[in-house]
Protein backbone atom coordinates (compact mmCIF):
# COMPACT_ATOMS: atom_id res chain seq x y z
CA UNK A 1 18.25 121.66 273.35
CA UNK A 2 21.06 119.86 275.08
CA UNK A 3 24.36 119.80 273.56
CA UNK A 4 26.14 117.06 273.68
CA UNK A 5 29.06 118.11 276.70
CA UNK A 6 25.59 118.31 278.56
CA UNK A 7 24.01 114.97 277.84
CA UNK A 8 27.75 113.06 278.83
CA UNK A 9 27.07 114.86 282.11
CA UNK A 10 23.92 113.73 282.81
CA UNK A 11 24.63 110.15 281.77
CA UNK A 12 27.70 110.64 284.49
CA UNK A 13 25.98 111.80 287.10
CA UNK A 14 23.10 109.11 286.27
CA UNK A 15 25.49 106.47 286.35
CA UNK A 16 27.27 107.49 289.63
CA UNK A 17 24.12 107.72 291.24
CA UNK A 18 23.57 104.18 290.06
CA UNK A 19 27.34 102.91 291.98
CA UNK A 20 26.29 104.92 294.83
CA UNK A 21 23.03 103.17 295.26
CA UNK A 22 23.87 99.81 294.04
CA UNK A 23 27.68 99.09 295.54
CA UNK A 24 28.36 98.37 299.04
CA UNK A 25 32.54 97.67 298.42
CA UNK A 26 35.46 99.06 296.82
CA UNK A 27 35.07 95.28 294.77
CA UNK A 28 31.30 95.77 294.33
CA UNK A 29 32.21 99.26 292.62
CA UNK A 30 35.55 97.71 290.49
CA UNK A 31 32.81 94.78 289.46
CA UNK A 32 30.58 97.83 288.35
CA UNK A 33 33.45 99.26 287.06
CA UNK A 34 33.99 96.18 284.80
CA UNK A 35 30.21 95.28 283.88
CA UNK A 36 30.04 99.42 282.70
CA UNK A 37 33.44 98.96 280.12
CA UNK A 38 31.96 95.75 278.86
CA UNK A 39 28.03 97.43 278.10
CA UNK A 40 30.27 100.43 276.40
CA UNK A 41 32.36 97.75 274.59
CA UNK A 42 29.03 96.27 273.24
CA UNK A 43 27.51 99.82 272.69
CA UNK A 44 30.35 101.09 270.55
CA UNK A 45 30.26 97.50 268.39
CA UNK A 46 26.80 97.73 267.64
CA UNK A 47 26.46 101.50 266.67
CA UNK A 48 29.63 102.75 264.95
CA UNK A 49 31.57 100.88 262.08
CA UNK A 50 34.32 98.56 262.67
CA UNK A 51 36.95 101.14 262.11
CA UNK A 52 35.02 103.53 265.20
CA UNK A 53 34.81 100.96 267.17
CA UNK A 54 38.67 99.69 266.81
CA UNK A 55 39.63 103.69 267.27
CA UNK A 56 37.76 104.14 270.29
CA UNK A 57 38.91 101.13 272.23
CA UNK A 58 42.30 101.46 271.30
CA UNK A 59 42.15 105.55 272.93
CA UNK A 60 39.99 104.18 275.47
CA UNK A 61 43.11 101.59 276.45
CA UNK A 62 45.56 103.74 276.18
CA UNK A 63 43.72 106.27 278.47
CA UNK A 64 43.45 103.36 281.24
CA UNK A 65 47.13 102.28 281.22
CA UNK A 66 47.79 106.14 281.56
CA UNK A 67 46.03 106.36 284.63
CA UNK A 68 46.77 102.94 286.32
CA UNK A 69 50.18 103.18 284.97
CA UNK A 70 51.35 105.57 288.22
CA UNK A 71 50.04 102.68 290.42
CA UNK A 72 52.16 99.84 288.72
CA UNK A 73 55.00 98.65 290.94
């Protein structure tokens, strides 16, 4: 049986493999990058309770302004 580090790695590596095939631009891959937050956005709204959902997003924005944050002049 899988645990669950394993399945987030094979989702990963399924969804690079989807950029790789699918992107021929730095945009095309941000415009992937976009379209992939929004499905997860959706995901977490329709499986875990309002107050899962609100946690999540709120780590998962602070994570992104960490790492963008170096590369705002």
């Amino acid at each position: 049986m899988d645990t669950p580090t394993q399945i987030l790695e094979d989702y990963f590596s399924g969804l690079m493999t989807i950029v790789d095939q699918s992107t021929k631009s730095q945009e095309d891959q941000i415009l992937m990058a976009g379209a992939m937050m929004a499905v997860a956005k959706m995901l977490y709204h329709n499986n875990l309770t309002e107050d899962e959902h609100n946690n999540i997003l709120h780590h998962n924005v602070r994570d992104l302004l960490n790492l963008i944050k170096p590369t705002i002049h």
